[in-house]
N, C-alpha and C. Protein backbone atom coordinates (compact mmCIF):
# COMPACT_ATOMS: atom_id res chain seq x y z
N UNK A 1 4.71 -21.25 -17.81
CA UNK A 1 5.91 -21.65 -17.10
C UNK A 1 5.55 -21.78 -15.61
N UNK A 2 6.13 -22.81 -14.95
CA UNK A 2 6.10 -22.72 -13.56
C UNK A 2 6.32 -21.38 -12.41
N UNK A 3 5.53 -21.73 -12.06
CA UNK A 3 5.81 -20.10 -10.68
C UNK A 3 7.81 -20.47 -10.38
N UNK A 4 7.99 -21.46 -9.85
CA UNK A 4 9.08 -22.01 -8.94
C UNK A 4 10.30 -22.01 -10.11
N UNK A 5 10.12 -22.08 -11.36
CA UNK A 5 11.15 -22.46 -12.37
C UNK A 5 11.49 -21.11 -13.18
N UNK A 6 10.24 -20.02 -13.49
CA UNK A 6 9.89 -18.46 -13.46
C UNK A 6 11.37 -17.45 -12.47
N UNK A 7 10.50 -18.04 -11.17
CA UNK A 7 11.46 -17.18 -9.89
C UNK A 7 12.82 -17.74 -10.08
N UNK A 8 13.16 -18.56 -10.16
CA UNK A 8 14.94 -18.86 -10.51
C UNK A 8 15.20 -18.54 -12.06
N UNK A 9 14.56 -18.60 -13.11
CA UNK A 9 15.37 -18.10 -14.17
C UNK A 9 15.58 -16.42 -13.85
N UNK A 10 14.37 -15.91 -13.74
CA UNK A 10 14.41 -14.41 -13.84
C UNK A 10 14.86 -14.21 -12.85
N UNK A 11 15.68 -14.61 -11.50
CA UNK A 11 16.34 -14.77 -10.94
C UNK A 11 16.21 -13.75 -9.57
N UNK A 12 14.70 -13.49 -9.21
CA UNK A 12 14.07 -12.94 -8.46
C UNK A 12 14.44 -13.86 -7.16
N UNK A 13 13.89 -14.90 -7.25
CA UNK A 13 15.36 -15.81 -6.18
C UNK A 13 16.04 -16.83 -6.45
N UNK A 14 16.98 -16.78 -6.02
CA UNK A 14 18.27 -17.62 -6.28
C UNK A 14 18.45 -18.88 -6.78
N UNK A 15 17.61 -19.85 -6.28
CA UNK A 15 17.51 -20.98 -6.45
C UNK A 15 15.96 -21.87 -6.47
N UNK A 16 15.70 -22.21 -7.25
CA UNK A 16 14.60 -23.00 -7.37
C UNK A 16 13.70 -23.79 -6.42
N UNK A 17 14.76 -24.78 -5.30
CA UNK A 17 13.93 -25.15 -4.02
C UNK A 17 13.61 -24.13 -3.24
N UNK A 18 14.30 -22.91 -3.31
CA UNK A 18 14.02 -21.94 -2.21
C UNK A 18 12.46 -21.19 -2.84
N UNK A 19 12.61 -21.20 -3.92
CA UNK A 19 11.44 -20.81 -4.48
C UNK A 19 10.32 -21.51 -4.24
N UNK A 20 10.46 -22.45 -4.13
CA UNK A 20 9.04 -23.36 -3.97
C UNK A 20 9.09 -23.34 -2.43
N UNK A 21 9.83 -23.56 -1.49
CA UNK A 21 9.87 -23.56 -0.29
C UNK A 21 9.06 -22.24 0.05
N UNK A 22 9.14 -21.49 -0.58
CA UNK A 22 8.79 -19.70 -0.48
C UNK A 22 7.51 -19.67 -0.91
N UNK A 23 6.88 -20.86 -2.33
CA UNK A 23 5.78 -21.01 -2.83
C UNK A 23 4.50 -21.59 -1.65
N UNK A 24 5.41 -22.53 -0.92
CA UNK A 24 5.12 -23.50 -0.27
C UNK A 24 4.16 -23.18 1.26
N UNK A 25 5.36 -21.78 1.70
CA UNK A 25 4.62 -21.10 2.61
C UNK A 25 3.82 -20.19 2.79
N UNK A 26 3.15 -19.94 1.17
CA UNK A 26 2.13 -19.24 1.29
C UNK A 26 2.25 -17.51 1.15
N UNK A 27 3.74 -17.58 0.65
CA UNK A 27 4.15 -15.89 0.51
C UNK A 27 4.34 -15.20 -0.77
N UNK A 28 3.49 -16.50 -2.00
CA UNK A 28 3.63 -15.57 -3.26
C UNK A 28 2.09 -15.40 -3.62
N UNK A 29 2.18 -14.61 -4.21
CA UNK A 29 0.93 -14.62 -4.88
C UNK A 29 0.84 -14.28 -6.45
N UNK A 30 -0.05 -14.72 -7.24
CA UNK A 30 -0.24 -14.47 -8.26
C UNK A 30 -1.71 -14.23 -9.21
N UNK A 31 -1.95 -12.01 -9.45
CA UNK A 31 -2.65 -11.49 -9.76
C UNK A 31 -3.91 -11.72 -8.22
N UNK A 32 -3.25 -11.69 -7.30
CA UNK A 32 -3.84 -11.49 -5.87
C UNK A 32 -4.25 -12.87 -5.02
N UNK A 33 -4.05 -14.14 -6.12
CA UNK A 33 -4.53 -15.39 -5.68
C UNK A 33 -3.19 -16.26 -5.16
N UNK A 34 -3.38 -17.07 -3.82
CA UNK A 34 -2.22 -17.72 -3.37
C UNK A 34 -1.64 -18.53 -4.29
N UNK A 35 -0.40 -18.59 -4.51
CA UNK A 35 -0.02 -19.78 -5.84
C UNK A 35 1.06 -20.71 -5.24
N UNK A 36 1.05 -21.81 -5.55
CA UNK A 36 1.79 -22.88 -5.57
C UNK A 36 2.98 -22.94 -6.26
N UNK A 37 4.10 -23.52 -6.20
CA UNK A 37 5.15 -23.65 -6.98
C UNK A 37 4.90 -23.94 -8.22
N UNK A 38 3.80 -24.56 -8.75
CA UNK A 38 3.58 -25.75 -9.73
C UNK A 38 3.01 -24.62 -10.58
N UNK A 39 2.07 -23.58 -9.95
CA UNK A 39 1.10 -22.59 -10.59
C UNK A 39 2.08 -21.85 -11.80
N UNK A 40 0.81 -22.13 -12.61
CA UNK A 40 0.94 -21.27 -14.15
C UNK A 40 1.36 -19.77 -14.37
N UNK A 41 2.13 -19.25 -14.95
CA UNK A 41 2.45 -17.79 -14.63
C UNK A 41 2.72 -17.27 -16.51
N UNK A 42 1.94 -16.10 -16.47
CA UNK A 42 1.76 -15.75 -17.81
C UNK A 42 2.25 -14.43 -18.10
N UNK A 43 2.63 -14.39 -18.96
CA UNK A 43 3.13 -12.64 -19.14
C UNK A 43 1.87 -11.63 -18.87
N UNK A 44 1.86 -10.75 -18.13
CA UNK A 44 1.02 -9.86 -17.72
C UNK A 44 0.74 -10.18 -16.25
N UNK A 45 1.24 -11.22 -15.83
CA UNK A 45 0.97 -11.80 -14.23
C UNK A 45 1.03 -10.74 -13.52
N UNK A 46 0.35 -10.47 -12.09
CA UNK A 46 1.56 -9.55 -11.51
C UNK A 46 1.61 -10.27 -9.92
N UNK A 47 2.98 -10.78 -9.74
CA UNK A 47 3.40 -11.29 -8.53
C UNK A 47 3.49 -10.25 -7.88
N UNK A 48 3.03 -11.14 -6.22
CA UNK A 48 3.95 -10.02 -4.80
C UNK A 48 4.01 -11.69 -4.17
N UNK A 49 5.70 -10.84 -4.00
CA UNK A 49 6.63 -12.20 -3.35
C UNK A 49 6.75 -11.39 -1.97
N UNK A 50 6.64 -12.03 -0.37
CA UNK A 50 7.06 -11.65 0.50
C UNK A 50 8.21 -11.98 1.17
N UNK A 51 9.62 -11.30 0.84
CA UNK A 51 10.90 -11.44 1.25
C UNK A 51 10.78 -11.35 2.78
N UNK A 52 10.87 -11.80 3.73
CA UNK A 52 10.89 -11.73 5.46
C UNK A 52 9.87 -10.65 5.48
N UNK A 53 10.75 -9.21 5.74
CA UNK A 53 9.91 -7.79 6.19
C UNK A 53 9.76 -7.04 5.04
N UNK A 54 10.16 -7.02 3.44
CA UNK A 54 9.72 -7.00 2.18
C UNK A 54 8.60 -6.98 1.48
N UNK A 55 7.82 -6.74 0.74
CA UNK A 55 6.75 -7.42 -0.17
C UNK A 55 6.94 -6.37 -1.32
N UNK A 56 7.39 -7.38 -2.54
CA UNK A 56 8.15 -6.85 -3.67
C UNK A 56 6.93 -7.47 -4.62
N UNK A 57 5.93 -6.34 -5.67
CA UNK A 57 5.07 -6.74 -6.36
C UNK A 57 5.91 -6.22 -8.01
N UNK A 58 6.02 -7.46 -8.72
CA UNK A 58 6.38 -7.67 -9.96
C UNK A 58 5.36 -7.69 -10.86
N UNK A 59 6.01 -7.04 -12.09
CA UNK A 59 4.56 -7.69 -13.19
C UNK A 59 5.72 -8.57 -14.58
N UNK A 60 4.95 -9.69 -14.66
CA UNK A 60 5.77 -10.34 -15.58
C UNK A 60 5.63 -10.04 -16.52
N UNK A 61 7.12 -9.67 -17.49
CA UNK A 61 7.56 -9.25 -19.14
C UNK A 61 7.60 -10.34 -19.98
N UNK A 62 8.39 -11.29 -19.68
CA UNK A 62 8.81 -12.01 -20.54
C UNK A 62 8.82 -13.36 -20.33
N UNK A 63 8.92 -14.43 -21.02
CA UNK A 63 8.83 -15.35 -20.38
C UNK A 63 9.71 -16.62 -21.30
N UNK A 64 11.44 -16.82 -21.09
CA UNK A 64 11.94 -17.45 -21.34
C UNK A 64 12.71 -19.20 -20.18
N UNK A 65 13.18 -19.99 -21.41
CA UNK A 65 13.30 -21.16 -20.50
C UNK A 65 14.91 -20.66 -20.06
N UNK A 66 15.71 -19.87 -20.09
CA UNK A 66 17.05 -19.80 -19.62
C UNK A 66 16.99 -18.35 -20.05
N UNK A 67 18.02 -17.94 -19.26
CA UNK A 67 18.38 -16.73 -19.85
C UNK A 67 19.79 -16.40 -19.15
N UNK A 68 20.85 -15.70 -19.52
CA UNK A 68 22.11 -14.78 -18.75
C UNK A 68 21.73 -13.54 -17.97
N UNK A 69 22.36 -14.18 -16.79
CA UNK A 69 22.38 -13.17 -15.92
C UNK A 69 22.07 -11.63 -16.08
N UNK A 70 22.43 -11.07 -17.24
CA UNK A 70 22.35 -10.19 -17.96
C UNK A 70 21.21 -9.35 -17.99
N UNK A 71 20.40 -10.45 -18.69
CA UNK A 71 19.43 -10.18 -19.30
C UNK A 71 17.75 -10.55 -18.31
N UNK A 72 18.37 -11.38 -17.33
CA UNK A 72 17.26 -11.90 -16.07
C UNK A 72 16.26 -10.07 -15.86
N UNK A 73 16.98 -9.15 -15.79
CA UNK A 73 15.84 -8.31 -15.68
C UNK A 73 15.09 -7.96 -16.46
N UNK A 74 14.95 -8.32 -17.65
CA UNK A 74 14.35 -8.11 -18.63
C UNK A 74 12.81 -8.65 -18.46
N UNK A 75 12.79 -10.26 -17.95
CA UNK A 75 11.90 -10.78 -17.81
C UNK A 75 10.53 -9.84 -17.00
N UNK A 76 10.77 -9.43 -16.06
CA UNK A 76 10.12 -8.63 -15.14
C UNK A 76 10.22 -7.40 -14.58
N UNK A 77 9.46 -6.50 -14.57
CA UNK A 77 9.80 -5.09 -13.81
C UNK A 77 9.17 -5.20 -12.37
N UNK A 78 9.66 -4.23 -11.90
CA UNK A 78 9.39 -4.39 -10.18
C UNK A 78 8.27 -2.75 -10.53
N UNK A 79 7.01 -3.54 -9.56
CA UNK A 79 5.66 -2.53 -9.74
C UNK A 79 6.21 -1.76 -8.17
N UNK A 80 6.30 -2.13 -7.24
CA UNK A 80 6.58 -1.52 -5.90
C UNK A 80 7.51 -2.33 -5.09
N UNK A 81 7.98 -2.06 -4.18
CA UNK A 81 8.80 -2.66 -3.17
C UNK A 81 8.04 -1.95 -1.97
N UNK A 82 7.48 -2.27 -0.93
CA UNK A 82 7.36 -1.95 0.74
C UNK A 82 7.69 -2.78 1.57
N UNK A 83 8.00 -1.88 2.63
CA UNK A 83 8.41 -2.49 3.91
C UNK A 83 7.55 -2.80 4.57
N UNK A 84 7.63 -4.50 4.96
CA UNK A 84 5.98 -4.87 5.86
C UNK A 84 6.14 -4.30 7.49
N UNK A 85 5.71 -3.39 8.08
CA UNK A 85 6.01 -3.03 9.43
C UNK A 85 5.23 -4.12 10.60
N UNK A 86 6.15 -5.32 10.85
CA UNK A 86 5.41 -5.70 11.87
C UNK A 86 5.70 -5.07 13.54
N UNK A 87 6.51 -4.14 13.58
CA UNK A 87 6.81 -3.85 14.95
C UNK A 87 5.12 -2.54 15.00
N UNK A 88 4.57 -2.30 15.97
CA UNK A 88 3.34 -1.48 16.22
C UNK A 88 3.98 -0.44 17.14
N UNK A 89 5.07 0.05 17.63
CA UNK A 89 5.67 0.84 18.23
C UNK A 89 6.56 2.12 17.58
N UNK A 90 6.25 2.29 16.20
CA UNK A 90 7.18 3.06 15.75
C UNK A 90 6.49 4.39 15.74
């Protein structure tokens, strides 16, 4: 399944262009390698998506073409969530 079509079903983000826009700038990765919107994503993957000051590393469960809201977490569990600290003053 597509990286960009992946992140909007399992609904990690919202909408599909934003996903690729997100693909686009170089802030996902997949199993540590930069990936493209277009890039292949397999069950056992493990994404880190960088939300702004975020970096949320997923490992992919499941891998359907639709799913209900419901059930979107099913697809993936969340491996870590950190906060990226760019301020050097804390």
């Amino acid at each position: 399944m597509r990286l960009d079509k992946f992140l909007k079903v399992s609904r990690l983000i919202k909408r599909r262009t934003l996903a690729k826009e997100v693909a686009d700038q170089g802030r996902i990765t997949i199993n540590g390698q930069t990936a493209k919107a277009s890039s292949n994503v397999k069950v056992g993957d493990e994404l880190q998506v960088r939300f702004g000051q975020k970096l949320v590393t997923a490992k992919v469960l499941n891998l359907t073409e639709s799913t209900r809201k419901e059930d979107a977490a099913n697809m993936y569990s969340i491996l870590k969530e950190e906060r990226l600290n760019t301020n050097n003053n804390d």
